[in-house]
Protein backbone atom coordinates (compact mmCIF):
# COMPACT_ATOMS: atom_id res chain seq x y z
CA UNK A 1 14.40 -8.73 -5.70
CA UNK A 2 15.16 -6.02 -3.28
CA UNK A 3 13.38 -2.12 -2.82
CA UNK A 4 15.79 -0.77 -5.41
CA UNK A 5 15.27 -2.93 -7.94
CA UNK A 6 10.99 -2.70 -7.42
CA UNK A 7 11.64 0.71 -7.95
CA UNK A 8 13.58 0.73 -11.07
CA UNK A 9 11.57 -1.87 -12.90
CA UNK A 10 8.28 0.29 -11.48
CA UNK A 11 9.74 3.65 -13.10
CA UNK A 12 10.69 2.04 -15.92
CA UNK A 13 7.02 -0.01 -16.76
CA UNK A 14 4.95 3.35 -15.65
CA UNK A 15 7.48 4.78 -18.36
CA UNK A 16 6.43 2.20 -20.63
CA UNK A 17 2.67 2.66 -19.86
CA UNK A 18 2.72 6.40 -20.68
CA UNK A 19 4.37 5.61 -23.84
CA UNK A 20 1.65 3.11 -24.64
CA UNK A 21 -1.00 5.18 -23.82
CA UNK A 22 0.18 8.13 -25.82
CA UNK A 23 0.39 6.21 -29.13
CA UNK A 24 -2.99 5.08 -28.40
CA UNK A 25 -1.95 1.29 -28.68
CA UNK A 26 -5.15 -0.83 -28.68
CA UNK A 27 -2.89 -4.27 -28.22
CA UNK A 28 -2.96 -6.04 -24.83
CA UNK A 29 0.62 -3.75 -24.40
CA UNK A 30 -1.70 -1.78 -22.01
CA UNK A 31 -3.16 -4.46 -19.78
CA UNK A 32 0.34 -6.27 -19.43
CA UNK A 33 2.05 -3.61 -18.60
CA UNK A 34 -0.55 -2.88 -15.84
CA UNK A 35 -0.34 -6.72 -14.64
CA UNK A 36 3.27 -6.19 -14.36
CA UNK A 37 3.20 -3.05 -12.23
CA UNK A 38 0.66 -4.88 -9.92
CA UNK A 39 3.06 -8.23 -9.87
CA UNK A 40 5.50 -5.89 -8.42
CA UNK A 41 3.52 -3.92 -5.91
CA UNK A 42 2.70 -7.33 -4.39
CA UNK A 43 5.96 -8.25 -4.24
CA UNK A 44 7.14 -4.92 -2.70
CA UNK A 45 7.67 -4.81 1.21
CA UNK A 46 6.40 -1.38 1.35
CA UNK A 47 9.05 -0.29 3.71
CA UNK A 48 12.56 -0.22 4.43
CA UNK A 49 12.90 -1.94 8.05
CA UNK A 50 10.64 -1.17 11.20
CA UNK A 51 11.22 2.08 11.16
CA UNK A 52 10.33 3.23 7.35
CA UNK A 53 7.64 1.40 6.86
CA UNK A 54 5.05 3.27 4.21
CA UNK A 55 1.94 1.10 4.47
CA UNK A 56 0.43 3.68 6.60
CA UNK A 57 0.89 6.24 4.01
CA UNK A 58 -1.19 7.20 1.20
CA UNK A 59 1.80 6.06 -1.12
CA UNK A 60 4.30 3.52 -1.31
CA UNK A 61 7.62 5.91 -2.82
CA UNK A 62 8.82 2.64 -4.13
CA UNK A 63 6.64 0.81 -6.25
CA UNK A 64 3.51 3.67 -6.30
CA UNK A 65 0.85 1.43 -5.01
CA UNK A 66 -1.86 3.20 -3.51
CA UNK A 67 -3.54 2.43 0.19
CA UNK A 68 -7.00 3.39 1.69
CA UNK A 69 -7.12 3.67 4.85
């Protein structure tokens, strides 16, 4: 799976996830949506080649994760 397809399947589940949460939907929808999105963060290179690379931002623009530094 390359960047562009992390991203689309990321925009697409946190798309998902906002749906969920509006309705309010107690099932596990919620938590495996979630699971997903974190699946894919993992996967995710977090940059493009040596030059681009995001880890030392606060963001990932790719698949969203968040890092502390």
């Amino acid at each position: 799976m390359d960047i562009n397809e992390i991203k689309m399947r990321c925009n697409r589940l946190n798309n998902d996830l906002r749906i969920a949460l509006s309705t309010m939907d107690k099932k596990d929808s919620v938590f495996f949506i979630k699971n997903q999105i974190k699946e894919l963060q993992d996967l995710c290179p977090h940059k493009i080649n040596e030059m681009y690379d995001f880890s030392n931002d606060n963001e990932c623009p790719y698949c969203g994760k968040k890092f502390s530094h």
